[in-house]
Every structure is written in C-alpha cells, then in structure tokens.
PDB file of N, CA and C in Angstrom:
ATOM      1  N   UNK A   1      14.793   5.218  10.220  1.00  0.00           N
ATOM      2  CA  UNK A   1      13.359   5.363  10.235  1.00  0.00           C
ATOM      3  C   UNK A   1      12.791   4.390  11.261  1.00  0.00           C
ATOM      4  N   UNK A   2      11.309   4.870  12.120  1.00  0.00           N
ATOM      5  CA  UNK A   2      11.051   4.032  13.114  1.00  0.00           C
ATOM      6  C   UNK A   2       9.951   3.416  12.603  1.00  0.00           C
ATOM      7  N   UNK A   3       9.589   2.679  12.614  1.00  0.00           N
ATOM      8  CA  UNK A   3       8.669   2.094  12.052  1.00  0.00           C
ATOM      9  C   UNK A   3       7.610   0.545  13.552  1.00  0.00           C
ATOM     10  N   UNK A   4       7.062   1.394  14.652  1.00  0.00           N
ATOM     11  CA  UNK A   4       6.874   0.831  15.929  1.00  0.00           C
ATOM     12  C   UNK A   4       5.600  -0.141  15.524  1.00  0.00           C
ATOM     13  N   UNK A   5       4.822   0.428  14.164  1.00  0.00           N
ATOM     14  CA  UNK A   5       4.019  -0.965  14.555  1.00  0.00           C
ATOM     15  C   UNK A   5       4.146  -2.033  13.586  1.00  0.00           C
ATOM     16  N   UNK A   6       5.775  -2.004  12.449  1.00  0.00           N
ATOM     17  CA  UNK A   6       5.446  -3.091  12.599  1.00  0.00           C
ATOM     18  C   UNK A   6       6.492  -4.376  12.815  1.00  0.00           C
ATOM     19  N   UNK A   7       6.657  -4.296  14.051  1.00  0.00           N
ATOM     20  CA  UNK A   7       7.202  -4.921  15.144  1.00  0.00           C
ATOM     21  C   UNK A   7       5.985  -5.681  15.558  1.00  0.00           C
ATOM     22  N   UNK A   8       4.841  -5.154  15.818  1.00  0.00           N
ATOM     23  CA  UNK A   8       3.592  -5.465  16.645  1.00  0.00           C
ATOM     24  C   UNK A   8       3.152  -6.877  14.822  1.00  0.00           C
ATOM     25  N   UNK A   9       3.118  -6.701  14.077  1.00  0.00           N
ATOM     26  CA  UNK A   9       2.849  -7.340  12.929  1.00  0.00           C
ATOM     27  C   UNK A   9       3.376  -8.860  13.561  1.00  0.00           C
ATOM     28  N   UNK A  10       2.610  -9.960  12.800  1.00  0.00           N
ATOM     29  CA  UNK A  10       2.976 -11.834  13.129  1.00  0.00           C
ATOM     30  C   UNK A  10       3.418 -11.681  11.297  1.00  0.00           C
ATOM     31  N   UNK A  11       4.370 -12.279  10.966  1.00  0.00           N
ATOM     32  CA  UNK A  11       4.869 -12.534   9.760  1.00  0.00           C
ATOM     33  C   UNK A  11       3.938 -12.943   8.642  1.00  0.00           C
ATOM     34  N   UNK A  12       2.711 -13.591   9.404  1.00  0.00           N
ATOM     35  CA  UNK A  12       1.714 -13.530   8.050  1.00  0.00           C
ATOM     36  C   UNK A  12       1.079 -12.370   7.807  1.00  0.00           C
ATOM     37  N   UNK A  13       0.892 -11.342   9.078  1.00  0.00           N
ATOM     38  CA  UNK A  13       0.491 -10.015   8.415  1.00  0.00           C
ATOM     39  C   UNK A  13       1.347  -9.415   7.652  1.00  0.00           C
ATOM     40  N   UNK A  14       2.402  -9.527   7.888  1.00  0.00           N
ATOM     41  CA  UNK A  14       3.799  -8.733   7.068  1.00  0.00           C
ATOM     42  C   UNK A  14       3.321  -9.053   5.788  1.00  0.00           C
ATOM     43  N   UNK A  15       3.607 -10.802   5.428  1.00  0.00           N
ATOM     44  CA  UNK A  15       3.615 -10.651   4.306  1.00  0.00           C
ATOM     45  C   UNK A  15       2.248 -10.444   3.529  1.00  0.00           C
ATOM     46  N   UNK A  16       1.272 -10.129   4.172  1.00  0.00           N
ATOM     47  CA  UNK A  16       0.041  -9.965   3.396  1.00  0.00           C
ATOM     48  C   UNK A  16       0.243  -8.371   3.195  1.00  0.00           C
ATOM     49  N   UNK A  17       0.434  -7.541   3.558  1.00  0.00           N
ATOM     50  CA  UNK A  17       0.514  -6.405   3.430  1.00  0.00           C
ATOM     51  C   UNK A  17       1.537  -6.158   1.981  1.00  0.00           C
ATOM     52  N   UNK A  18       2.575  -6.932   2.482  1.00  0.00           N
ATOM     53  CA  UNK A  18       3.711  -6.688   1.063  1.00  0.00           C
ATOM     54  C   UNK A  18       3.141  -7.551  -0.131  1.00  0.00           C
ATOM     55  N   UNK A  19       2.538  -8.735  -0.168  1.00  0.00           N
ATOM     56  CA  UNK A  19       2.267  -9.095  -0.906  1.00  0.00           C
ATOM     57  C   UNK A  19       0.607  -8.190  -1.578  1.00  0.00           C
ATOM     58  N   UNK A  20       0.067  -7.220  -0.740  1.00  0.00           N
ATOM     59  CA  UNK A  20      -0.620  -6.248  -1.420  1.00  0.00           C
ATOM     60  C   UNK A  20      -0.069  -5.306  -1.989  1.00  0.00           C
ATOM     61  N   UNK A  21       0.624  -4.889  -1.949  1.00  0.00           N
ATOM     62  CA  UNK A  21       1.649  -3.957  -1.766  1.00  0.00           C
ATOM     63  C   UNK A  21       1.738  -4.416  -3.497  1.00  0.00           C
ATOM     64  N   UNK A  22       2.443  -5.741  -3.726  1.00  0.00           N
ATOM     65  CA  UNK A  22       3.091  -5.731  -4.922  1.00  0.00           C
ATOM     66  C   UNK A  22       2.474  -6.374  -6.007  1.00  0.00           C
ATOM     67  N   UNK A  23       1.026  -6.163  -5.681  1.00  0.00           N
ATOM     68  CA  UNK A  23      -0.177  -6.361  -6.788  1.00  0.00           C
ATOM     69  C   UNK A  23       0.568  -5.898  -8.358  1.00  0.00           C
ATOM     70  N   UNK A  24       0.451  -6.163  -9.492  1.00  0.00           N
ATOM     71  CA  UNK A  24       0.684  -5.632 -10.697  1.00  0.00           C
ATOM     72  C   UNK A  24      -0.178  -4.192 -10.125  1.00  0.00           C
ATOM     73  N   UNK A  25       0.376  -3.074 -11.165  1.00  0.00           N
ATOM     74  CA  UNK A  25      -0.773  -2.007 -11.036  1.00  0.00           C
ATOM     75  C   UNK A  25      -0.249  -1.360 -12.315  1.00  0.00           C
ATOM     76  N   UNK A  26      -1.237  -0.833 -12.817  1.00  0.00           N
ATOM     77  CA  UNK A  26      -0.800  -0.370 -14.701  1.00  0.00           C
ATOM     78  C   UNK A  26      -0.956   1.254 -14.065  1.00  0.00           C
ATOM     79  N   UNK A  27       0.349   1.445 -14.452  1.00  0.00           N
ATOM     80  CA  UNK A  27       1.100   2.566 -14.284  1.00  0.00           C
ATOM     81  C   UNK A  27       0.497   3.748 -14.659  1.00  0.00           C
ATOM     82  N   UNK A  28      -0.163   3.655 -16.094  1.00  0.00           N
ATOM     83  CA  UNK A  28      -0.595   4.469 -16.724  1.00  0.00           C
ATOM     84  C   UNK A  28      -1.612   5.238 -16.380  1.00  0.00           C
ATOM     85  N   UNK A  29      -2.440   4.361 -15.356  1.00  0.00           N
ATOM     86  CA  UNK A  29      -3.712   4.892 -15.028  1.00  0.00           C
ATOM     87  C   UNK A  29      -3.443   5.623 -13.584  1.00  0.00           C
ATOM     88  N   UNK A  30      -2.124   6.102 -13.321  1.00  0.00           N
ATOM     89  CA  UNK A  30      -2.129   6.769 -11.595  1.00  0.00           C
ATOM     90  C   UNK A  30      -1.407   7.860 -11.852  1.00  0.00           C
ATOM     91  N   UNK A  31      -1.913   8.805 -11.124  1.00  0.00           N
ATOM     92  CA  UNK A  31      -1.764  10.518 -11.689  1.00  0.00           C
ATOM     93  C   UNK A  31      -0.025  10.299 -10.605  1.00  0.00           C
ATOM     94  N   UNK A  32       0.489  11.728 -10.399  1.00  0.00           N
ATOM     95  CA  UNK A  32       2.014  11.592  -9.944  1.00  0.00           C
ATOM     96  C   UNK A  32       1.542  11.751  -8.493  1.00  0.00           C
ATOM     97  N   UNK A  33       0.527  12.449  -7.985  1.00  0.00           N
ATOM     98  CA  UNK A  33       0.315  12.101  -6.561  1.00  0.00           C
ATOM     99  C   UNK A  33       0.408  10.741  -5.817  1.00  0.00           C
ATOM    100  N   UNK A  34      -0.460  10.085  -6.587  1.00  0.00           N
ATOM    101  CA  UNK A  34      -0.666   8.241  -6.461  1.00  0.00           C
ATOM    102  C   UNK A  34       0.710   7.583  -6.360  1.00  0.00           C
ATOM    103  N   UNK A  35       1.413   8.388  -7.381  1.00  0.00           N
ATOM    104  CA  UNK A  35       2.690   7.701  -7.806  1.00  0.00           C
ATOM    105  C   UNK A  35       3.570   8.059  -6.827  1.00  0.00           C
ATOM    106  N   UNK A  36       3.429   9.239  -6.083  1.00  0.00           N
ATOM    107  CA  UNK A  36       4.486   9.837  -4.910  1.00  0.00           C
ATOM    108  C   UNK A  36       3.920   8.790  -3.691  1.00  0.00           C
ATOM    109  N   UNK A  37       2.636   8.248  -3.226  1.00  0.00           N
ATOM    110  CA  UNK A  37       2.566   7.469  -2.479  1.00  0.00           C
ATOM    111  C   UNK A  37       3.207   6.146  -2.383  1.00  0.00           C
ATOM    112  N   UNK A  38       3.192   5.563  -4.144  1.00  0.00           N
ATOM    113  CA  UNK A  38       3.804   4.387  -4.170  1.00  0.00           C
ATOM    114  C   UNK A  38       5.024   4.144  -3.835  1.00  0.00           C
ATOM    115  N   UNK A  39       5.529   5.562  -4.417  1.00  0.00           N
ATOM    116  CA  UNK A  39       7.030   5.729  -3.744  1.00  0.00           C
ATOM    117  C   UNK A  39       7.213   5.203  -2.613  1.00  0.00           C
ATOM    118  N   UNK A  40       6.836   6.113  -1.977  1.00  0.00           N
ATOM    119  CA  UNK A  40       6.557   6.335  -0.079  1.00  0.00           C
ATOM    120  C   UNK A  40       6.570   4.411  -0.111  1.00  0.00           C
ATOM    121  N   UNK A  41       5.748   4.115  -0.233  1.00  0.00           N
ATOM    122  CA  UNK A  41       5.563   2.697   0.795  1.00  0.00           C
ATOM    123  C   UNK A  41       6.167   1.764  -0.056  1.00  0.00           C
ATOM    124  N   UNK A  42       6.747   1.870  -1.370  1.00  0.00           N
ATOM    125  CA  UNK A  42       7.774   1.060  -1.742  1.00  0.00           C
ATOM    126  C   UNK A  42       8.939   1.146  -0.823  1.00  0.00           C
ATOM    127  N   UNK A  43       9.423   2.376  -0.488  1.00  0.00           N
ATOM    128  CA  UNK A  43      10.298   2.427   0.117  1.00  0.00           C
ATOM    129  C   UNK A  43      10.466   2.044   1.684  1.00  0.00           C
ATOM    130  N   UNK A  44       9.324   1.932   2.070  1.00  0.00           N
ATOM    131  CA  UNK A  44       8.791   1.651   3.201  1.00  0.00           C
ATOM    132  C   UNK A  44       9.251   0.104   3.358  1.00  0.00           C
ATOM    133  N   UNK A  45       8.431  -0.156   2.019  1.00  0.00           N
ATOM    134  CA  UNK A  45       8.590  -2.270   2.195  1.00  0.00           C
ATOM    135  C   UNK A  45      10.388  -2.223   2.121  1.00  0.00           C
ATOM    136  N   UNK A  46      10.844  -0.930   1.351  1.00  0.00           N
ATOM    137  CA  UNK A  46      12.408  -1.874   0.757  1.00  0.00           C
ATOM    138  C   UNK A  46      13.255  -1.732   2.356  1.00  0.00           C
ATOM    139  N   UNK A  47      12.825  -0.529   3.312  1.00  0.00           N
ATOM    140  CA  UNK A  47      13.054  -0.607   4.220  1.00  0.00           C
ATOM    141  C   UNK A  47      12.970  -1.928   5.133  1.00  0.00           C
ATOM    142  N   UNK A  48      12.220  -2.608   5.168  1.00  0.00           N
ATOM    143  CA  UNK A  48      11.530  -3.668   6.198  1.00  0.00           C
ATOM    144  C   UNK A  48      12.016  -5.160   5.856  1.00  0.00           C
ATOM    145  N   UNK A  49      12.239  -4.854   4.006  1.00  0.00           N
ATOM    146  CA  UNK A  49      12.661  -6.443   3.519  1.00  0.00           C
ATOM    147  C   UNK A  49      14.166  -5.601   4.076  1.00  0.00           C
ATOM    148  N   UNK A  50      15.091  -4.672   4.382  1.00  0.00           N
ATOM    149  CA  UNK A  50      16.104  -4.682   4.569  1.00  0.00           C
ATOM    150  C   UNK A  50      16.723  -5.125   5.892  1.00  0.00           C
ATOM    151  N   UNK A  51      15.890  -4.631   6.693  1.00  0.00           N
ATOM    152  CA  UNK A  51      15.980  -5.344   8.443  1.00  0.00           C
ATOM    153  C   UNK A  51      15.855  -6.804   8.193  1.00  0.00           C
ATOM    154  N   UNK A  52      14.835  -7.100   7.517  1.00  0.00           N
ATOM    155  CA  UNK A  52      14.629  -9.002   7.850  1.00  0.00           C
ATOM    156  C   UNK A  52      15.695  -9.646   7.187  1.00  0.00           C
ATOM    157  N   UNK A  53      15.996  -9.203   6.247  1.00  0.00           N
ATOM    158  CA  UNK A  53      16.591  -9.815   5.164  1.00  0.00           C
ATOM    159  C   UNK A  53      18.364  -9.451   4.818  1.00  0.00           C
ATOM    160  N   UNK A  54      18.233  -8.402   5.255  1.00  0.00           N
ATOM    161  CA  UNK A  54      19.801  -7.519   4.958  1.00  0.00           C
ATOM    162  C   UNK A  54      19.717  -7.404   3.648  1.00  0.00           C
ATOM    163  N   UNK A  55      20.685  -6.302   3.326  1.00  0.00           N
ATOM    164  CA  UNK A  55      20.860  -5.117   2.123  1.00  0.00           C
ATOM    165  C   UNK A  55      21.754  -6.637   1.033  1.00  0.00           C
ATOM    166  N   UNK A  56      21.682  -7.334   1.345  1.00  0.00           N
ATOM    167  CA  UNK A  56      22.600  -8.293   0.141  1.00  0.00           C
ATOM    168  C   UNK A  56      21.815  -9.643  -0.298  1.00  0.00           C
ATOM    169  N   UNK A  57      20.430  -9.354   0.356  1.00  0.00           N
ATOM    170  CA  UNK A  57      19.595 -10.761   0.280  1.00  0.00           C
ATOM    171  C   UNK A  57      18.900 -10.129  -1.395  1.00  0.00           C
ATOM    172  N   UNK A  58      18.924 -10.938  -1.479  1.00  0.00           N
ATOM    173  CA  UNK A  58      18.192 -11.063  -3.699  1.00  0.00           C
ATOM    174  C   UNK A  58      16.355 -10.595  -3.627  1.00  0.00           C
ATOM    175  N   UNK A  59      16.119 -10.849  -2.285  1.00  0.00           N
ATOM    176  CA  UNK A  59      14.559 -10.088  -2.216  1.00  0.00           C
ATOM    177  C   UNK A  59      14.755  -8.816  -1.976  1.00  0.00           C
ATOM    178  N   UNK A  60      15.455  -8.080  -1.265  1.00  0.00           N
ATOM    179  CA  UNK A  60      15.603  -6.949  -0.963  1.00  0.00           C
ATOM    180  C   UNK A  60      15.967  -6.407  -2.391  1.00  0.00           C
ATOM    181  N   UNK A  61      17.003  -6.763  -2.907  1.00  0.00           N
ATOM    182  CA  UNK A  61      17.360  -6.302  -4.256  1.00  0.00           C
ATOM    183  C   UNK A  61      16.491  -6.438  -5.377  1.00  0.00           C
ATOM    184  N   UNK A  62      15.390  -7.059  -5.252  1.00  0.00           N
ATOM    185  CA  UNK A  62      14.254  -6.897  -5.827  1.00  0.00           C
ATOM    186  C   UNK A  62      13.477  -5.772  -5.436  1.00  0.00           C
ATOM    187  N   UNK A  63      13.494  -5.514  -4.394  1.00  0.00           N
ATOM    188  CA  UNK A  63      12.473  -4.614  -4.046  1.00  0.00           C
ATOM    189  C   UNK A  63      13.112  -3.366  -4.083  1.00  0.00           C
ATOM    190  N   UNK A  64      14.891  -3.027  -4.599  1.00  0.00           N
ATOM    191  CA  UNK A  64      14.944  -1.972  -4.781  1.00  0.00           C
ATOM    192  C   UNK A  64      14.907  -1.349  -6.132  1.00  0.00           C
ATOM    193  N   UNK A  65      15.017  -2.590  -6.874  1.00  0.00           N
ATOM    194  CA  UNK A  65      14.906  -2.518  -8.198  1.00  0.00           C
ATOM    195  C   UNK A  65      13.541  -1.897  -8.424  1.00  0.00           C
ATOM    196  N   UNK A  66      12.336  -2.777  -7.568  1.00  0.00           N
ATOM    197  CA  UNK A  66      11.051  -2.375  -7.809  1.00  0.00           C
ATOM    198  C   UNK A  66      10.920  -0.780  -7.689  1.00  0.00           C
ATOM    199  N   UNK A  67      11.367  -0.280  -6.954  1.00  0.00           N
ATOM    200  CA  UNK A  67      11.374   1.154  -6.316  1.00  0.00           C
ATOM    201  C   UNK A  67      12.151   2.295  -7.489  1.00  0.00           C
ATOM    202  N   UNK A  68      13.051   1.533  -7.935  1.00  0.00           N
ATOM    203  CA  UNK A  68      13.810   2.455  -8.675  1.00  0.00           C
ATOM    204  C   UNK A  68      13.015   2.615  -9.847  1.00  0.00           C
ATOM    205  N   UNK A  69      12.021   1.436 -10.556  1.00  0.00           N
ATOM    206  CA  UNK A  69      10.950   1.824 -11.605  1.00  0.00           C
ATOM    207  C   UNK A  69      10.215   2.704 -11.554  1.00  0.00           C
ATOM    208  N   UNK A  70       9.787   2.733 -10.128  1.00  0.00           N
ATOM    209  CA  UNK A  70       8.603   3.325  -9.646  1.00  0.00           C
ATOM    210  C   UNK A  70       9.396   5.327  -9.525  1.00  0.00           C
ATOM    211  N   UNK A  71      10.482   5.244  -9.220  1.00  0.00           N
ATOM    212  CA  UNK A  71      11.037   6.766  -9.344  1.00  0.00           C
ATOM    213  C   UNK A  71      11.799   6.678 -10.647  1.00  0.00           C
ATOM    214  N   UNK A  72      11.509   5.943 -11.629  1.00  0.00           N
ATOM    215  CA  UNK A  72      12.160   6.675 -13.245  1.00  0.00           C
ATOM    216  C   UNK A  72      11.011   6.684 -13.750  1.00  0.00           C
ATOM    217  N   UNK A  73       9.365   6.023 -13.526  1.00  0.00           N
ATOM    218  CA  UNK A  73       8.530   6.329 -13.814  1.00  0.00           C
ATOM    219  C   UNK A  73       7.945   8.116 -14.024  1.00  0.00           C
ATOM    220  N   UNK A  74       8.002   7.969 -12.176  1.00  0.00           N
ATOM    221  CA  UNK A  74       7.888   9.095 -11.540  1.00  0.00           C
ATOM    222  C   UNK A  74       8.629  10.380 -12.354  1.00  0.00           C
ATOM    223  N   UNK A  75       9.795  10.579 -12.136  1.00  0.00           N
ATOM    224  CA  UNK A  75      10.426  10.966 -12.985  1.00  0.00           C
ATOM    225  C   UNK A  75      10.314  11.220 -14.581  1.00  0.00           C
ATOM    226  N   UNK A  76      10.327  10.520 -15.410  1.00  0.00           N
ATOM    227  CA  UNK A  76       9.792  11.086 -16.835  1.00  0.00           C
ATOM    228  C   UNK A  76       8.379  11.059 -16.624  1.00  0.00           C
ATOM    229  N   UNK A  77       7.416  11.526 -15.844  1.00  0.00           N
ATOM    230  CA  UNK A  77       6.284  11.387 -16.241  1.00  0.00           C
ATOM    231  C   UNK A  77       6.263  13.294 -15.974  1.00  0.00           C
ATOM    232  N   UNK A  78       7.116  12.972 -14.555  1.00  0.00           N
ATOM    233  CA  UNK A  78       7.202  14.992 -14.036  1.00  0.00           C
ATOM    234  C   UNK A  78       7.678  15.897 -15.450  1.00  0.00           C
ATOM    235  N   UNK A  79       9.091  15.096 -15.965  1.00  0.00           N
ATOM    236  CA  UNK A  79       9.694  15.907 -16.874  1.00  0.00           C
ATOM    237  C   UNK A  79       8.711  16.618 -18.267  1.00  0.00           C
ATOM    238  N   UNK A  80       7.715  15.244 -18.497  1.00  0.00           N
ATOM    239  CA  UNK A  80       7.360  15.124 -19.513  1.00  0.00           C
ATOM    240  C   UNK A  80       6.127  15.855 -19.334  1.00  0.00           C
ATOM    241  N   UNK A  81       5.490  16.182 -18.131  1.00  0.00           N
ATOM    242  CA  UNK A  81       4.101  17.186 -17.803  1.00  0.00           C
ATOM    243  C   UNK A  81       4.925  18.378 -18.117  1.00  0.00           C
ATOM    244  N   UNK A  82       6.253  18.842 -17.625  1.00  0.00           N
ATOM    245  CA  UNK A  82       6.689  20.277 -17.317  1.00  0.00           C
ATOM    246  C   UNK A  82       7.128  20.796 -18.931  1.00  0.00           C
ATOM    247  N   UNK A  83       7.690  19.856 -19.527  1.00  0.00           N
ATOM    248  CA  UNK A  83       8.379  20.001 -20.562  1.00  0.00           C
ATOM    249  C   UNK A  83       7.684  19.455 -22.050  1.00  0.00           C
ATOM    250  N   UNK A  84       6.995  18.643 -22.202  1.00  0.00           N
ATOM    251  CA  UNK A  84       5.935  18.336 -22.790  1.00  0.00           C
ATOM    252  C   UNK A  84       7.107  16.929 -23.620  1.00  0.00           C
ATOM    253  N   UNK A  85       6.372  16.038 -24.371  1.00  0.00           N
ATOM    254  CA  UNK A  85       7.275  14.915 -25.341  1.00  0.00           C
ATOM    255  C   UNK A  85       8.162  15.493 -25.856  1.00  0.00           C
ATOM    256  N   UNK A  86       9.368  14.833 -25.620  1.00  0.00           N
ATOM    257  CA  UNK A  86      10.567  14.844 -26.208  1.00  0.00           C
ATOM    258  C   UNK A  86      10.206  14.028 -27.509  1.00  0.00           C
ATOM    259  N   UNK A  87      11.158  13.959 -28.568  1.00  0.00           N
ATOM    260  CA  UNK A  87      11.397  13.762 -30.014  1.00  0.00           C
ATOM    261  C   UNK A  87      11.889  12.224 -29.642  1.00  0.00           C
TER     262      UNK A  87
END
C-alpha cells in the first residue's frame, strides 16, 4: 500500500493523528458503516506503526490487536443484524 502523504507528515503530526485515531470510542453507539471506516484506518495506522516500527515491535502488536477487536466487533454485530441473537 502507498501511502505518499504520509512521508510529507513531521513525527509530531504522525503522532497526533494516531493518537486521534485511538481516542476511547463506545462501540455501541457506531452503526457498521462507521465501523467499516474504523477498520479502514485502523489498518491504515497498523500499516504505518509497521514501517516505523517493524512487525515484532510490542506497539505494532498493539495496534493489531486493536484492529482485530475492531473486526470481531464488526463481525458479530453483521452476524447478529442478519441472523438476529443467538441463545
């Protein structure tokens, strides 16, 4: 993935962006569209902490952890619109 501007970013914009990025946000209140975005730019950041940081640094592995909530969220929330509560 190319990602050209943010190369152009000074490291305090980086991290202001990620550190918006990883505001608490209560889950409950974001429909699955919202939630397909969060995806998107979670994956975006886990991308970017992976260049700076490499795939074995403990922030990156945070941030894939973060991502993987964010798609089992995603995930039983789809199942559970299509299919209605499980028992």
């Amino acid at each position: 993935m190319d990602l050209p501007f943010y190369g152009q970013l000074d490291n305090n914009r980086k991290a202001f962006y990620i550190r918006a990025f990883n505001r608490l946000i209560d889950l409950e209140a974001v429909n699955l569209k919202e939630l397909e975005q969060m995806i998107e730019q979670k994956r975006v950041v886990l991308h970017l902490f992976a260049k700076m940081y490499g795939f074995k640094d403990q922030r990156t592995i945070n941030k894939s952890v973060e991502l993987d909530n964010l798609l089992n969220t995603y995930l039983r929330r789809k199942i559970h619109q299509q299919h209605g509560p499980t028992a």
